[in-house]
C-alpha atoms as a PDB file:
ATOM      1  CA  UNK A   1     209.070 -23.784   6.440  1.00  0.00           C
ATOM      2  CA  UNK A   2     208.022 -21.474   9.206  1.00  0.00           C
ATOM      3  CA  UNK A   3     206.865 -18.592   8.331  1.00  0.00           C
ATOM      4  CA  UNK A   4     208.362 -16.458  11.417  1.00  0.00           C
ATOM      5  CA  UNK A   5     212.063 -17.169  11.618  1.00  0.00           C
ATOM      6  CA  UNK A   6     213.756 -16.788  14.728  1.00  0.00           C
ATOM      7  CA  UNK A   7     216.714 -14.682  14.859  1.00  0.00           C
ATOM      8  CA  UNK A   8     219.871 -16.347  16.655  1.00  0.00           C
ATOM      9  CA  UNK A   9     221.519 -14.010  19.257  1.00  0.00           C
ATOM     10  CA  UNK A  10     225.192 -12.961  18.843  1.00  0.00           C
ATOM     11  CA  UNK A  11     227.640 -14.606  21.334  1.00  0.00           C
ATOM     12  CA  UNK A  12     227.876 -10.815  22.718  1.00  0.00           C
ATOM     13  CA  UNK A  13     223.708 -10.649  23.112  1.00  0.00           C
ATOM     14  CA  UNK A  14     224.104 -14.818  24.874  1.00  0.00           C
ATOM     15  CA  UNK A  15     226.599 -13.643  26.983  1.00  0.00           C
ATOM     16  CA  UNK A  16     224.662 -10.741  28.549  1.00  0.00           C
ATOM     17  CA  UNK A  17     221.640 -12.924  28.768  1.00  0.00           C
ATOM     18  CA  UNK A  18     223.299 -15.047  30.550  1.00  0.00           C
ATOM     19  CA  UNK A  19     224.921 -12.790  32.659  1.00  0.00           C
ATOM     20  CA  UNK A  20     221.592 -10.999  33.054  1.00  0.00           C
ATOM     21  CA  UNK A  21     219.570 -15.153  34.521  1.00  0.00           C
ATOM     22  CA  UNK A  22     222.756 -15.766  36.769  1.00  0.00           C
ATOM     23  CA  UNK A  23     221.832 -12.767  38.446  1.00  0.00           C
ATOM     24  CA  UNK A  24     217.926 -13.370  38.363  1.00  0.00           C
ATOM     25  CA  UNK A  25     218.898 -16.822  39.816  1.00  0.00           C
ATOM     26  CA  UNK A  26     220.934 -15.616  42.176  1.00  0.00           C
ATOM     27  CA  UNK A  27     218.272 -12.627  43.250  1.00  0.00           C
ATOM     28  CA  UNK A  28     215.466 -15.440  43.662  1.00  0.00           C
ATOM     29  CA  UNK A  29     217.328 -17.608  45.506  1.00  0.00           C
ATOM     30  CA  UNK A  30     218.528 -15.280  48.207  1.00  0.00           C
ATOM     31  CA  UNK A  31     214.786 -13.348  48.246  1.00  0.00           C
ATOM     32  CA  UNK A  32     213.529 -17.121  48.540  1.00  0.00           C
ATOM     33  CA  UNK A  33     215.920 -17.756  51.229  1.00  0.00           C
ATOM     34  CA  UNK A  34     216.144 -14.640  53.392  1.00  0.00           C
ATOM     35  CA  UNK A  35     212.979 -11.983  51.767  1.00  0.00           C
ATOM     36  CA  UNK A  36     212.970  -9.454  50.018  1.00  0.00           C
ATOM     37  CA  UNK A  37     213.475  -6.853  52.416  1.00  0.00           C
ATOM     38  CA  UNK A  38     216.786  -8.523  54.047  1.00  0.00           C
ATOM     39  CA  UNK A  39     219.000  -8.932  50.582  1.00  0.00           C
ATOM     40  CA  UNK A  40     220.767  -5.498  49.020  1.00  0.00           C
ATOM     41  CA  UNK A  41     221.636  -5.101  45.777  1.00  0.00           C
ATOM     42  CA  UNK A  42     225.332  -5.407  46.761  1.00  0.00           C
ATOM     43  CA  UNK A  43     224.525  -8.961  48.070  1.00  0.00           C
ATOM     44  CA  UNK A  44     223.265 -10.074  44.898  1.00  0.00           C
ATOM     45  CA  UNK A  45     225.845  -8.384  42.798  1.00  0.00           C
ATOM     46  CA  UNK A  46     228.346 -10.358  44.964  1.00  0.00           C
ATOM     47  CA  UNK A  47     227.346 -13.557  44.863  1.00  0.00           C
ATOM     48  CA  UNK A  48     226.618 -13.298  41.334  1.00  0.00           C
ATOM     49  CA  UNK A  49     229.857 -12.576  40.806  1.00  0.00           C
ATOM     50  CA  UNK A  50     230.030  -8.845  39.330  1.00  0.00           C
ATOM     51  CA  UNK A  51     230.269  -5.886  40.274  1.00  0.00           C
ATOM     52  CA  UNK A  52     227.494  -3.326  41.359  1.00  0.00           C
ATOM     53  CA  UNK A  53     228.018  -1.106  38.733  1.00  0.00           C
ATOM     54  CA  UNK A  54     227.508  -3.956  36.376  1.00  0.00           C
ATOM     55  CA  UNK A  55     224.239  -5.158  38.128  1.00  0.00           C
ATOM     56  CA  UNK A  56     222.766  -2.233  37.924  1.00  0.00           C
ATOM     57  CA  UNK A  57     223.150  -2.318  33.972  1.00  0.00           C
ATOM     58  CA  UNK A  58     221.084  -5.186  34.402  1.00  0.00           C
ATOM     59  CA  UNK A  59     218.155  -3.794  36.945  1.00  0.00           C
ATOM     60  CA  UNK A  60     217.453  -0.830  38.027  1.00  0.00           C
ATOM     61  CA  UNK A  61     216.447  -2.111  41.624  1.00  0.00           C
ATOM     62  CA  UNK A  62     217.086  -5.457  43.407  1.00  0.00           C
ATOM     63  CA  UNK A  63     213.379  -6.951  42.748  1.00  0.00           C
ATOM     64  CA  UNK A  64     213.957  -5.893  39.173  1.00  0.00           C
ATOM     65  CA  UNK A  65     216.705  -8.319  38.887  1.00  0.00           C
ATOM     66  CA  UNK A  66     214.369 -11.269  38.590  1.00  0.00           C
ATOM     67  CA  UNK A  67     212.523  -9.951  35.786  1.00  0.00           C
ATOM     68  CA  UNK A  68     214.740 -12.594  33.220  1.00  0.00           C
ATOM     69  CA  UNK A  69     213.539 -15.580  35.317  1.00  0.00           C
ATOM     70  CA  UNK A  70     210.037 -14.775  35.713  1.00  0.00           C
ATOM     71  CA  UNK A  71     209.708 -14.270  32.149  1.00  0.00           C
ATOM     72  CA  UNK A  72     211.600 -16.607  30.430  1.00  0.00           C
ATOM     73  CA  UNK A  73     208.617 -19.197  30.298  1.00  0.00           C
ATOM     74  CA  UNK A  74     206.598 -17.050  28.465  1.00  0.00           C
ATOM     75  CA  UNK A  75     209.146 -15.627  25.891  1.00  0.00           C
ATOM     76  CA  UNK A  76     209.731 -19.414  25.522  1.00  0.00           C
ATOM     77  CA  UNK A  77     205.871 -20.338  25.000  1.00  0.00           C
ATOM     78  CA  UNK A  78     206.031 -16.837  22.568  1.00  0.00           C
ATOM     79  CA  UNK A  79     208.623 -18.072  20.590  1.00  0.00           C
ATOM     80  CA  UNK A  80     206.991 -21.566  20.109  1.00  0.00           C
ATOM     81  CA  UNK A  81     203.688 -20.327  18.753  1.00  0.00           C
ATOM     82  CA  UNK A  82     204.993 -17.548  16.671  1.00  0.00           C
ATOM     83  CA  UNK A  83     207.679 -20.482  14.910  1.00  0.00           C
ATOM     84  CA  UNK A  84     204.104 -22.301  14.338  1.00  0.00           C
ATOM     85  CA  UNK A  85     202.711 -22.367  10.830  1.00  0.00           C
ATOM     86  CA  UNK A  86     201.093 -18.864   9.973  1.00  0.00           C
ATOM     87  CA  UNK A  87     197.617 -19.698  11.194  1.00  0.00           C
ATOM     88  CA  UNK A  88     195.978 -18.920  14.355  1.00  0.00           C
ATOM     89  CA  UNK A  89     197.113 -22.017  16.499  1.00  0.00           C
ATOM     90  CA  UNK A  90     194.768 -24.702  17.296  1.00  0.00           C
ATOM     91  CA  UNK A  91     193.903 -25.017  21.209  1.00  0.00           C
ATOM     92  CA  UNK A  92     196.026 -28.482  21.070  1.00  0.00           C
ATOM     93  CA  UNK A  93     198.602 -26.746  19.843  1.00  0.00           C
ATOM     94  CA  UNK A  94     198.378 -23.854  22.263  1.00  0.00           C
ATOM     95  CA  UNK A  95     198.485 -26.402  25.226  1.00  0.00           C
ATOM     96  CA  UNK A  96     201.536 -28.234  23.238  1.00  0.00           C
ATOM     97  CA  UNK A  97     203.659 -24.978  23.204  1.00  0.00           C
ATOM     98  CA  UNK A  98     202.664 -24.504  27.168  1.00  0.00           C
ATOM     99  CA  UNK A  99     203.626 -27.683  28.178  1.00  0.00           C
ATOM    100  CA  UNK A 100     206.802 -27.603  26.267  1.00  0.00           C
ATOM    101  CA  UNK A 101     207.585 -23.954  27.728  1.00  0.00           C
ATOM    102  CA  UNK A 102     207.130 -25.399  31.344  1.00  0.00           C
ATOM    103  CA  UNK A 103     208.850 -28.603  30.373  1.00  0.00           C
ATOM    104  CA  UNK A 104     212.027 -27.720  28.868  1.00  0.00           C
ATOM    105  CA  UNK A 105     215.640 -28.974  29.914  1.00  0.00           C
ATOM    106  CA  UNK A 106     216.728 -26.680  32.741  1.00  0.00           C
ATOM    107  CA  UNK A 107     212.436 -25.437  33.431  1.00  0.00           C
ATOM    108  CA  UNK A 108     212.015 -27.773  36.488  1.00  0.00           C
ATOM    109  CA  UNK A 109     214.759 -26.140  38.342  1.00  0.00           C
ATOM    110  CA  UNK A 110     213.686 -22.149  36.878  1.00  0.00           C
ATOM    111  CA  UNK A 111     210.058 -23.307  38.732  1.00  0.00           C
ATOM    112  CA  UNK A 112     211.638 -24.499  41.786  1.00  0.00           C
ATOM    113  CA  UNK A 113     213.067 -20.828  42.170  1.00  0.00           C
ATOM    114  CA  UNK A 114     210.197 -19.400  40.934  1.00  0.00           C
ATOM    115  CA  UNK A 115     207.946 -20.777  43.879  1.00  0.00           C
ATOM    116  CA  UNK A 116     210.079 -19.302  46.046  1.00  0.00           C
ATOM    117  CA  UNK A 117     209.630 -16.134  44.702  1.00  0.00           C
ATOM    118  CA  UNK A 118     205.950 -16.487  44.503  1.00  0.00           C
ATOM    119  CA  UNK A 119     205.661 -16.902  48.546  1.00  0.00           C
ATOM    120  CA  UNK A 120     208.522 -13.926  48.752  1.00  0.00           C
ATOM    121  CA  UNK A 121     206.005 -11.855  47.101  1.00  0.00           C
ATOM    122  CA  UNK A 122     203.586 -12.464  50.105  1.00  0.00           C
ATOM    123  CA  UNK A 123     205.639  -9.452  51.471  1.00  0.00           C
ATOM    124  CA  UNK A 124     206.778  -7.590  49.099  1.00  0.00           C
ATOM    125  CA  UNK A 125     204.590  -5.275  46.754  1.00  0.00           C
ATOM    126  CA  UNK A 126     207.118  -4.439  44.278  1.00  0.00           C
ATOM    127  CA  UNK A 127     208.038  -7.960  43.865  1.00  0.00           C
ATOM    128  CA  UNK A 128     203.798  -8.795  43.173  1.00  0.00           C
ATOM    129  CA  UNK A 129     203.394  -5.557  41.110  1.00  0.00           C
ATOM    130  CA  UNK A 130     206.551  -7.427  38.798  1.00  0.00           C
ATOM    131  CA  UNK A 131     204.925 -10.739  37.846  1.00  0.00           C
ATOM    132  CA  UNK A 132     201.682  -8.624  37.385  1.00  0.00           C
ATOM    133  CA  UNK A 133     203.365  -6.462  34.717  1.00  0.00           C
ATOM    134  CA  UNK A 134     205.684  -9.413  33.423  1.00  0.00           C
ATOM    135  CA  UNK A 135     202.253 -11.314  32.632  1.00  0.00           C
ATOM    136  CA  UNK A 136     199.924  -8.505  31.132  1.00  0.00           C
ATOM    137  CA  UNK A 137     203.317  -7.918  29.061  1.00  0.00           C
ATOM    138  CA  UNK A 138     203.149 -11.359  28.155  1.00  0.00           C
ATOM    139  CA  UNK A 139     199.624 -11.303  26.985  1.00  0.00           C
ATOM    140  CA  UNK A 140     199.976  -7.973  25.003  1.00  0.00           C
ATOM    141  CA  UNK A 141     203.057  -9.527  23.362  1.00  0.00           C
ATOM    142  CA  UNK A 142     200.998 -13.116  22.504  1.00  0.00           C
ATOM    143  CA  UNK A 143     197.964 -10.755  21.340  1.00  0.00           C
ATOM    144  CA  UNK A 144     200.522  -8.928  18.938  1.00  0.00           C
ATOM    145  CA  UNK A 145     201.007 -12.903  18.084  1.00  0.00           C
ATOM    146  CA  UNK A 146     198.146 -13.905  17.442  1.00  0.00           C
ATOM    147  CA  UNK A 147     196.676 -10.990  15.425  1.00  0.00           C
ATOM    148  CA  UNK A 148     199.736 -11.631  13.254  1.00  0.00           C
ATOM    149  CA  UNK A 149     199.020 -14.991  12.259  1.00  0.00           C
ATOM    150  CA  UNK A 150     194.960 -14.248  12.002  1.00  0.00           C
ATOM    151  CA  UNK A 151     195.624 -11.648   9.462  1.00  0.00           C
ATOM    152  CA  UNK A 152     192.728  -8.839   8.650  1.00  0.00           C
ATOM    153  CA  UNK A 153     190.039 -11.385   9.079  1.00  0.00           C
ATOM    154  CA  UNK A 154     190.675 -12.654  12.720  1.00  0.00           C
ATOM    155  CA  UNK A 155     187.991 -11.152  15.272  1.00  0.00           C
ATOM    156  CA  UNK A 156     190.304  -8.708  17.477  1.00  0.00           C
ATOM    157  CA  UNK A 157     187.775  -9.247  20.455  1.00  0.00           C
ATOM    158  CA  UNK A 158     188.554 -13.132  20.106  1.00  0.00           C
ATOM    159  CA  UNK A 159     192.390 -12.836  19.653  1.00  0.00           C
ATOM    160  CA  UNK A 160     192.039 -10.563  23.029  1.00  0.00           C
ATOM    161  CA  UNK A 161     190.092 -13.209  24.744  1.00  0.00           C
ATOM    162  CA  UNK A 162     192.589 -16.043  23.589  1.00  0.00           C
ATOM    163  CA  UNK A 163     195.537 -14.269  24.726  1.00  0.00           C
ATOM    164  CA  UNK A 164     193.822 -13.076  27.850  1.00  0.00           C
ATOM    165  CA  UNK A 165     192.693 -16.684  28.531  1.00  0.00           C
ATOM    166  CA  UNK A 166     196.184 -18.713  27.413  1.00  0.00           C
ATOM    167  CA  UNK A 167     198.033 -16.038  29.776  1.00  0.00           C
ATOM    168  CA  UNK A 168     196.265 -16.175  32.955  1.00  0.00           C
ATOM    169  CA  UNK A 169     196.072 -19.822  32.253  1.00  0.00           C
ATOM    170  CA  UNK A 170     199.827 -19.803  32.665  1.00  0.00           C
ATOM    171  CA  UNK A 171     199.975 -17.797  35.425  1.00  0.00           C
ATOM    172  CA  UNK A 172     197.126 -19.147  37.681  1.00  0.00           C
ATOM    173  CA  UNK A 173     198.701 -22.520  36.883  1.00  0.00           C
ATOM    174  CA  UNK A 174     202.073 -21.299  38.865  1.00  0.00           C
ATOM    175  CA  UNK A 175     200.682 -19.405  41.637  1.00  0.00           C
ATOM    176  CA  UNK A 176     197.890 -22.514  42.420  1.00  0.00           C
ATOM    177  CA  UNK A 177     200.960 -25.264  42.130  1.00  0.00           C
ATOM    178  CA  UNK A 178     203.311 -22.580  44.351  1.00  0.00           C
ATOM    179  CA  UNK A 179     200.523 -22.398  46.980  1.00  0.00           C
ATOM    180  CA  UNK A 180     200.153 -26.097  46.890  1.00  0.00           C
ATOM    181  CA  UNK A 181     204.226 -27.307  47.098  1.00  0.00           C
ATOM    182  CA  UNK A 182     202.991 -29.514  44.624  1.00  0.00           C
ATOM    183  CA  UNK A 183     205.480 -32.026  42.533  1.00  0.00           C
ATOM    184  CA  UNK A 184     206.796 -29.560  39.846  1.00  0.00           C
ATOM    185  CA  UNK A 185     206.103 -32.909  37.358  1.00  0.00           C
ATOM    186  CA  UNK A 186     202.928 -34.918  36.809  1.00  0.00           C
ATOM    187  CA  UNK A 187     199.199 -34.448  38.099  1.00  0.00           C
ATOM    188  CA  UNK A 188     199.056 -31.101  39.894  1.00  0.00           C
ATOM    189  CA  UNK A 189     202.162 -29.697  38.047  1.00  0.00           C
ATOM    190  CA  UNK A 190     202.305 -26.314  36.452  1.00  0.00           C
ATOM    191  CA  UNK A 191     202.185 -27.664  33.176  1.00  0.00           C
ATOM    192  CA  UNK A 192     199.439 -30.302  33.565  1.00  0.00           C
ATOM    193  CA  UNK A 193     197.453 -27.300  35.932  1.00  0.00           C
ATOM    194  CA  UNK A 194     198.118 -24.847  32.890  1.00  0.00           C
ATOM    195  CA  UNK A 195     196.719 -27.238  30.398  1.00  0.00           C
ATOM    196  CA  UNK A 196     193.446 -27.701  32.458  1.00  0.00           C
ATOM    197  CA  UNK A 197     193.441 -23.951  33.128  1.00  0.00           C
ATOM    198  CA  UNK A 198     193.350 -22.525  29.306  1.00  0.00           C
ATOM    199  CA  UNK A 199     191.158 -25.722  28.526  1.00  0.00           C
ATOM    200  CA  UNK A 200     188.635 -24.074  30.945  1.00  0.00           C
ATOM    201  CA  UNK A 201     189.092 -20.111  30.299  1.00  0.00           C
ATOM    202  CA  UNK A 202     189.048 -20.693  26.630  1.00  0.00           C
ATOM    203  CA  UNK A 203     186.216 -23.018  26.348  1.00  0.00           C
ATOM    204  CA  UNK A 204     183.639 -20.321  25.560  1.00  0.00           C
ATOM    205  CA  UNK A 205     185.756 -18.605  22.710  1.00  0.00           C
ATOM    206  CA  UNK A 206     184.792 -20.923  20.103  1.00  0.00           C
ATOM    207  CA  UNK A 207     188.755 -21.399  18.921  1.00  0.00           C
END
């Protein structure tokens, strides 16, 4: 039995998360489509189907609004290692629980979106100063992780250097297959680049 159980939202918390990615996917594909600086908040409240009042309980600025999308891999990948067995994961098993967080049913079309937003942010600071803060959020919260399942005897400067490494692995893999309009599947996909990338980064951490 796992050791870190994972707590089931209420049908009150699902439906607000859901609410909360229809309006990330609805954000991404209109900055994708038009940029940043051409799309209101009222334009994205609209075609997500609510009103502005209740987008802005969601984000507190348009760019904001993508925040669910952008970080729903790694909550997935998150979830996956901390359901593990209460050890310090195995590098196999790291690059199992990223290539099942990029994999999942319903990932292929998040990516498709996300590449879009990756070239939006070309042009848009606030949209690059997100996925920076999404990620080093993402490897804080994997550190947090990983120190939990090394216990008192795990080397903090290693589980640093893991989590460092297995995040920017994740997000070098995106922004390389973005740039390249690579196949979102296969050779030269996110998850196969991902795999290759935390293979390399971590090869020198002796985990």
């Amino acid at each position: 039995m796992s050791a870190h159980p994972i707590l089931r939202p209420t049908l009150a918390e699902r439906r607000k998360q859901e609410t909360r990615m229809d309006i990330a996917r609805t954000a991404a594909r209109l900055f994708a489509e038009y940029g940043t600086a051409a799309v209101t908040a009222e334009q994205i409240a609209s075609e997500s189907g609510v009103a502005l009042r209740t987008f802005y309980r969601y984000a507190r600025t348009k760019e904001e609004a993508v925040e669910p999308l952008l970080a729903t891999g790694a909550q997935r990948w998150l979830e996956l290692v901390a359901a593990g067995p209460h050890r310090l994961p195995t590098l196999p098993e790291l690059e199992a629980a990223i290539q099942t967080s990029l994999t999942f049913d319903g990932a292929l079309e998040d990516l498709e979106t996300t590449r879009g937003l990756i070239h939006a942010m070309d042009d848009d600071p606030a949209l690059r100063t997100l996925w920076h803060r999404i990620n080093l959020e993402g490897e804080r919260d994997l550190f947090r992780v990983l120190t939990d399942l090394g216990g008192p005897t795990a080397d903090p400067l290693q589980l640093r250097l893991l989590a460092a490494a297995a995040a920017g692995a994740i997000r070098i893999a995106v922004e390389q297959w973005a740039s390249a309009d690579a196949s979102p599947t296969g050779e030269g996909s996110p998850a196969d680049l991902a795999v290759r990338s935390l293979r390399a980064l971590a090869g020198g951490i002796g985990h």
